[in-house]
N, C-alpha and C. Protein backbone atom coordinates (compact mmCIF):
# COMPACT_ATOMS: atom_id res chain seq x y z
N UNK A 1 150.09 57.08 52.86
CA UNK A 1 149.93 56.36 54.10
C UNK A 1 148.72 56.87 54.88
N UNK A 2 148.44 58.27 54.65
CA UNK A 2 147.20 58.99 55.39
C UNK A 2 146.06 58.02 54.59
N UNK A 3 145.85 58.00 52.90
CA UNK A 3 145.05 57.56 52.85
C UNK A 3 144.53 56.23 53.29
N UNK A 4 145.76 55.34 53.37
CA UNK A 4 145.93 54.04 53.97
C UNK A 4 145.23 53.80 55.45
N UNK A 5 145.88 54.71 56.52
CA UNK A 5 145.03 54.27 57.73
C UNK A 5 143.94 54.79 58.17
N UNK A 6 143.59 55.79 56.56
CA UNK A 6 141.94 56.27 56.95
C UNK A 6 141.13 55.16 56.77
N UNK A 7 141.15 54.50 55.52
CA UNK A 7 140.77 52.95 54.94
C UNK A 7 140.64 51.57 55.87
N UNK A 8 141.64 51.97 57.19
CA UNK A 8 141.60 50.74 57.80
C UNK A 8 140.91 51.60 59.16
N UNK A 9 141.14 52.88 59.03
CA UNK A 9 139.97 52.92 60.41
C UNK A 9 138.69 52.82 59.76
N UNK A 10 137.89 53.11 59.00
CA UNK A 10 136.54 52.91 58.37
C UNK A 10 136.44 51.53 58.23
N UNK A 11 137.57 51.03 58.02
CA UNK A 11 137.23 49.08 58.22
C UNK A 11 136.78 48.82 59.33
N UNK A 12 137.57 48.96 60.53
CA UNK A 12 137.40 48.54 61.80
C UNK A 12 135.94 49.16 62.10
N UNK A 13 135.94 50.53 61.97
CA UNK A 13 134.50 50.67 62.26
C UNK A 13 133.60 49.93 61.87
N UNK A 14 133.30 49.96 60.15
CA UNK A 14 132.55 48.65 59.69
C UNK A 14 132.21 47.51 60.46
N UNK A 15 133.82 46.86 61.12
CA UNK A 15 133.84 45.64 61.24
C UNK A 15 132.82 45.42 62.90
N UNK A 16 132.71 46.48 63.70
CA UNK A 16 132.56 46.58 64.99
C UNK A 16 130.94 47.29 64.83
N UNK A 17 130.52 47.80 64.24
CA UNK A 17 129.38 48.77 63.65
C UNK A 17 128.48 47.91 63.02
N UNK A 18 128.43 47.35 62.18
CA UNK A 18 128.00 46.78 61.55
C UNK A 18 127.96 45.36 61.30
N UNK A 19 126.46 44.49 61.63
CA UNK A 19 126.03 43.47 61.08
C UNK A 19 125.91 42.69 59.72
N UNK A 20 126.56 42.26 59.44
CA UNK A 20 126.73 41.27 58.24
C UNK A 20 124.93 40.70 57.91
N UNK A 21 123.92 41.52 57.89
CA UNK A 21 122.80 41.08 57.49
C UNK A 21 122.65 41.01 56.26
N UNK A 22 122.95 42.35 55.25
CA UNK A 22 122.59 42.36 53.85
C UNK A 22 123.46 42.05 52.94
N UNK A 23 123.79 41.85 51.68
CA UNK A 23 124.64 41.82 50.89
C UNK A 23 125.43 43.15 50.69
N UNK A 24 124.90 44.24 51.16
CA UNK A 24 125.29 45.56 50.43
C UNK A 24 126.38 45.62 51.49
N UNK A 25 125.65 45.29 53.38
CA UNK A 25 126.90 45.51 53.73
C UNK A 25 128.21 44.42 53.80
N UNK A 26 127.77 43.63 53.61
CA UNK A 26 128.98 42.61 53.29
C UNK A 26 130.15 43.26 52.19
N UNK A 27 129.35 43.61 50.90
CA UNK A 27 130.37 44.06 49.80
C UNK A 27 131.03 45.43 49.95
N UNK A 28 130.45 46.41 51.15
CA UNK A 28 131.07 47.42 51.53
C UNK A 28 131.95 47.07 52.50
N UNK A 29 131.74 45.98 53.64
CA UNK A 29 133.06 45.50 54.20
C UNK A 29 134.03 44.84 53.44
N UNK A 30 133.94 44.24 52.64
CA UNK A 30 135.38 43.82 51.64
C UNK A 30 135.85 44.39 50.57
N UNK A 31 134.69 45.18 50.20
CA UNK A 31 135.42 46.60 49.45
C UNK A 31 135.96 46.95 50.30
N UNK A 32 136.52 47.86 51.53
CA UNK A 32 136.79 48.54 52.35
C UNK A 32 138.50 47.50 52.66
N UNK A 33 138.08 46.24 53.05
CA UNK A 33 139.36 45.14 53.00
C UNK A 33 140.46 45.31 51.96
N UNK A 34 139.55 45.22 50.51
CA UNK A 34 140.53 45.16 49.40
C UNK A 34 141.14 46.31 49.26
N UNK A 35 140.61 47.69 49.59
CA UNK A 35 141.25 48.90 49.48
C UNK A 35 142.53 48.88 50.28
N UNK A 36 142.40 48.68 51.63
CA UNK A 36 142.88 48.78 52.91
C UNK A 36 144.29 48.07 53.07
N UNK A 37 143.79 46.58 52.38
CA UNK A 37 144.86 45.54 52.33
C UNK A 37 145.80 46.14 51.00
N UNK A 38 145.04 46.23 49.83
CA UNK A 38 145.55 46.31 48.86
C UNK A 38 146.67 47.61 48.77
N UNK A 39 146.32 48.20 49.55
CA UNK A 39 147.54 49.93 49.64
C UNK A 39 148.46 49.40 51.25
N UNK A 40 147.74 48.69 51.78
CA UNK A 40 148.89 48.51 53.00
C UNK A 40 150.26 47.34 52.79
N UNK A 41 149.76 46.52 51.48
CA UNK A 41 150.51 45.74 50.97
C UNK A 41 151.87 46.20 49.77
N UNK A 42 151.23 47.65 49.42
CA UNK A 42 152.25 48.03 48.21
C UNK A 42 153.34 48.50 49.02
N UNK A 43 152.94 49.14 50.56
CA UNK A 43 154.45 49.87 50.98
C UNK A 43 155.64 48.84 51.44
N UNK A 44 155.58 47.61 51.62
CA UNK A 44 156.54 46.77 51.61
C UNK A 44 157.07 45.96 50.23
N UNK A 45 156.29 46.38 49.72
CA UNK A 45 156.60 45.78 48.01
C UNK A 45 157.63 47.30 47.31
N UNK A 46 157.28 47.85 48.04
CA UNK A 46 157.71 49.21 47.74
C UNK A 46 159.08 49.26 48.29
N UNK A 47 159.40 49.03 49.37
CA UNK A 47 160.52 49.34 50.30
C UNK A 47 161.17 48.06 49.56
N UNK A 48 160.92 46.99 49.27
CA UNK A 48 162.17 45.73 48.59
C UNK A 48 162.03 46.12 47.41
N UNK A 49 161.40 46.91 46.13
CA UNK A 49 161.87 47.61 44.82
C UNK A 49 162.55 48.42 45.04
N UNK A 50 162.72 49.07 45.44
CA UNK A 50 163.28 50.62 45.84
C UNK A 50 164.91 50.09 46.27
N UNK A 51 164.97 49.00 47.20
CA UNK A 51 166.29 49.00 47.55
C UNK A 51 166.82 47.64 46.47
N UNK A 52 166.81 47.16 45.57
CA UNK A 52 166.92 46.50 44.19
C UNK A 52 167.06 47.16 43.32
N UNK A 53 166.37 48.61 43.16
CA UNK A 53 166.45 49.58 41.81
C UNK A 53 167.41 50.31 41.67
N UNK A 54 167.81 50.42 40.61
CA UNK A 54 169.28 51.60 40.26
C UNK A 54 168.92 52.48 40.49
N UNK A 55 170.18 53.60 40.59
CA UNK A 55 169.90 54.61 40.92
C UNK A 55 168.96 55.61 39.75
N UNK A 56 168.23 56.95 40.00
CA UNK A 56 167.56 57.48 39.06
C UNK A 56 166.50 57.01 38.30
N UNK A 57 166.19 56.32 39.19
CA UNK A 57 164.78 55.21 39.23
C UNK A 57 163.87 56.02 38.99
N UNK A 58 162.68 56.40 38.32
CA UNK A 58 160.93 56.67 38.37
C UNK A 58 160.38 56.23 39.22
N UNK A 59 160.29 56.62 40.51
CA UNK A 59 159.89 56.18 41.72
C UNK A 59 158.06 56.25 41.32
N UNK A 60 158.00 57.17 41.01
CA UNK A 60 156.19 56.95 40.43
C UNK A 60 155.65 55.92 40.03
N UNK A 61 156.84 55.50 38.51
CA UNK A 61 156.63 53.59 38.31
C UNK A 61 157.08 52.91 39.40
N UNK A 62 157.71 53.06 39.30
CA UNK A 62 158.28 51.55 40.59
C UNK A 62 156.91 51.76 41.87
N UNK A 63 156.50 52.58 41.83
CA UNK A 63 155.21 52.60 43.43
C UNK A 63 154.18 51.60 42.59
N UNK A 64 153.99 52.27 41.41
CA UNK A 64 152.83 51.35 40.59
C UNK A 64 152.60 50.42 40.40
N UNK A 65 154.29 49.70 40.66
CA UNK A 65 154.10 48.20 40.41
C UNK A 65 154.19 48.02 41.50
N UNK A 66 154.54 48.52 42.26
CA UNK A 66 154.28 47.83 43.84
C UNK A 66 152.47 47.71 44.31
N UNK A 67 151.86 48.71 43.78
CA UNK A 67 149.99 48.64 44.00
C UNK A 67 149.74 47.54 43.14
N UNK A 68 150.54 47.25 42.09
CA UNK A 68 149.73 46.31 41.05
C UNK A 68 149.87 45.05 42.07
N UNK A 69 151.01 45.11 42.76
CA UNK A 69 151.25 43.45 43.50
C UNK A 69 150.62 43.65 44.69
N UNK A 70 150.25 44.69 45.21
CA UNK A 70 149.44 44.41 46.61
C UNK A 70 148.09 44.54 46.43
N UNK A 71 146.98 44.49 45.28
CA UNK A 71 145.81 44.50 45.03
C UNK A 71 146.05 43.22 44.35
N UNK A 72 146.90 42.73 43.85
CA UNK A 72 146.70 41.18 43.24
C UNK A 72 146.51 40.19 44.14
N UNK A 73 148.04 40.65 45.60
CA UNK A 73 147.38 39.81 46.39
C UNK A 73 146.26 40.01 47.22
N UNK A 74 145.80 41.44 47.43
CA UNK A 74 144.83 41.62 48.45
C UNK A 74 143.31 40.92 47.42
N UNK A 75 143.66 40.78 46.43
CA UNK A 75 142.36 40.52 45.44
C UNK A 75 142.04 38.98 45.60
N UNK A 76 143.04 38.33 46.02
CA UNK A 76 143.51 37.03 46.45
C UNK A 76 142.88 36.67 47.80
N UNK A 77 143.04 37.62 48.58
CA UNK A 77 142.75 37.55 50.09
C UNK A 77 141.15 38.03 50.50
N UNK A 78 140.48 38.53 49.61
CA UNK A 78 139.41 39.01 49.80
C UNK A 78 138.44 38.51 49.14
N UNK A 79 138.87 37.99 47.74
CA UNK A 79 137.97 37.04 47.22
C UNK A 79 137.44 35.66 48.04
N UNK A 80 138.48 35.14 48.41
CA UNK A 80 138.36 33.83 49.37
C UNK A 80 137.10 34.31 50.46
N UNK A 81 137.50 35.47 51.02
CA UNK A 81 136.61 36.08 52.44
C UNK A 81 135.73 36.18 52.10
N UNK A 82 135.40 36.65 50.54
CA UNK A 82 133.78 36.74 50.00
C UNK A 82 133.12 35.62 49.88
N UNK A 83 133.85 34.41 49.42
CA UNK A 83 132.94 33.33 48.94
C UNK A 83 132.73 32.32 50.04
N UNK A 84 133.69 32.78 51.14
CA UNK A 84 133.07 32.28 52.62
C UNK A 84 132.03 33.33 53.10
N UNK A 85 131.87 34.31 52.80
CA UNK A 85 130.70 35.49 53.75
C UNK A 85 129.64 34.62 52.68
N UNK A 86 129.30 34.58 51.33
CA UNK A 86 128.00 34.21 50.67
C UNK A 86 128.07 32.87 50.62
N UNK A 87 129.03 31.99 51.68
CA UNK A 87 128.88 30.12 51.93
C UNK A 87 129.20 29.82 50.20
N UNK A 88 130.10 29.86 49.32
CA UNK A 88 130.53 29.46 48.32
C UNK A 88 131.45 29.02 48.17
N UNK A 89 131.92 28.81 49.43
CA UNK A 89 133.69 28.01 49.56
C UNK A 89 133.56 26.46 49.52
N UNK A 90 133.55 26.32 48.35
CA UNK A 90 133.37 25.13 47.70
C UNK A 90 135.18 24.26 47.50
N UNK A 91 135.08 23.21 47.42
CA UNK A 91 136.42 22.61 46.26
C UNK A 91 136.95 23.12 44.92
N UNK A 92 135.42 23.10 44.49
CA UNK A 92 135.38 23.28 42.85
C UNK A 92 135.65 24.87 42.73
N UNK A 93 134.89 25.69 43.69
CA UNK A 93 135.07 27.51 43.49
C UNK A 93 136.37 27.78 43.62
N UNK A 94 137.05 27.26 44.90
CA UNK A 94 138.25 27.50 44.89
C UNK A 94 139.47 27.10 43.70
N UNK A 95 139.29 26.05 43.11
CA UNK A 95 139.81 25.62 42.16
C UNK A 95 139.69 26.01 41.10
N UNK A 96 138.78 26.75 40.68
CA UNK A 96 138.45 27.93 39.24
C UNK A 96 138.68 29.08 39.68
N UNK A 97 138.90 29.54 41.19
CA UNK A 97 139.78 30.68 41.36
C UNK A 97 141.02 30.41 41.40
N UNK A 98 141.45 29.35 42.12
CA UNK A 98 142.73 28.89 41.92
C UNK A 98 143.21 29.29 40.48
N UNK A 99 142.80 28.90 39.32
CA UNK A 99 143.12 29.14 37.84
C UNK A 99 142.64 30.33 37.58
N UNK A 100 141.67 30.86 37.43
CA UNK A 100 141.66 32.58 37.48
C UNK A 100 142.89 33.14 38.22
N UNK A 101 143.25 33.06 39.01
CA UNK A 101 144.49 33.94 39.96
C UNK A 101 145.70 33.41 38.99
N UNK A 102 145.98 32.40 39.02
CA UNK A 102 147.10 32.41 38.31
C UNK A 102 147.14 32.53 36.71
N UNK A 103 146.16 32.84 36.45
CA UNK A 103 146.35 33.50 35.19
C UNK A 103 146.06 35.00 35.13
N UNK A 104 145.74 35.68 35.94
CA UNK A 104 145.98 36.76 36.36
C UNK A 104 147.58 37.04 36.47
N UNK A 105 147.91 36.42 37.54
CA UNK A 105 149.48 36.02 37.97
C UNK A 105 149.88 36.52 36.60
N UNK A 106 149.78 35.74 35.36
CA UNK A 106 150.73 35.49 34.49
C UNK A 106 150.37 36.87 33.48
N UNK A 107 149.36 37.27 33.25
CA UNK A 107 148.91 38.87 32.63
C UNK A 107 149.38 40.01 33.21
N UNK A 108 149.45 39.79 34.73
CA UNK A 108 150.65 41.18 34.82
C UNK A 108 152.06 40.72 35.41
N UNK A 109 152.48 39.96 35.59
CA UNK A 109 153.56 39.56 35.51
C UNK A 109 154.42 39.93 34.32
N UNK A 110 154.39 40.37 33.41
CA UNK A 110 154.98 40.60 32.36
C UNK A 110 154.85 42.38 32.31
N UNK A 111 154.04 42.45 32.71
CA UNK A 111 153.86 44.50 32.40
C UNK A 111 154.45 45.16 33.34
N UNK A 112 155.00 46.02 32.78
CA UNK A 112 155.72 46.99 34.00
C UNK A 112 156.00 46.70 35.20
């Protein structure tokens, strides 16, 4: 969790600090998003496995799959933000991410 709201204070700074002029800093603000989102999303994915799992659970796995589902969706949530920051939010982009994501969806959906 420490590392978590270090990630989202370096966001906010970013976000307040820094001008969206170059590409570099654009991809360091949504790098910074996907990290941020993606670990602040596993601890509630975490807390509904945990109370579903039998007892004598591998809490180590069960966290893992909880990161795998909160970087899938934060990967979800940040991609979109990118292809609006570089004006690529198209019909058609969204719709070949649309099918990229859910076939993602369906590759770890099955693993651990």
């Amino acid at each position: 969790m420490l590392i978590d709201a270090l990630l989202w204070f370096y966001w906010i700074r970013e976000l307040f600090n820094t001008r969206p002029e170059t590409t570099e800093s654009v991809l360091r603000f949504l790098l910074l998003l996907f990290f941020a989102l993606g670990l602040a999303l596993s601890f509630p994915f975490y807390f509904y496995f945990f109370k579903k799992a039998p007892d004598f659970t591998n809490l180590r796995l069960l966290y893992r799959r909880c990161l795998k589902w909160g970087f899938y969706l934060s990967f979800g949530t940040v991609f979109l933000f990118g292809l609006r920051a570089f004006h690529a939010l198209t019909i058609l982009n969204v719709v070949l991410f649309l099918v990229l994501y859910v076939a993602i969806f369906h590759q770890i959906r099955g693993r651990g």
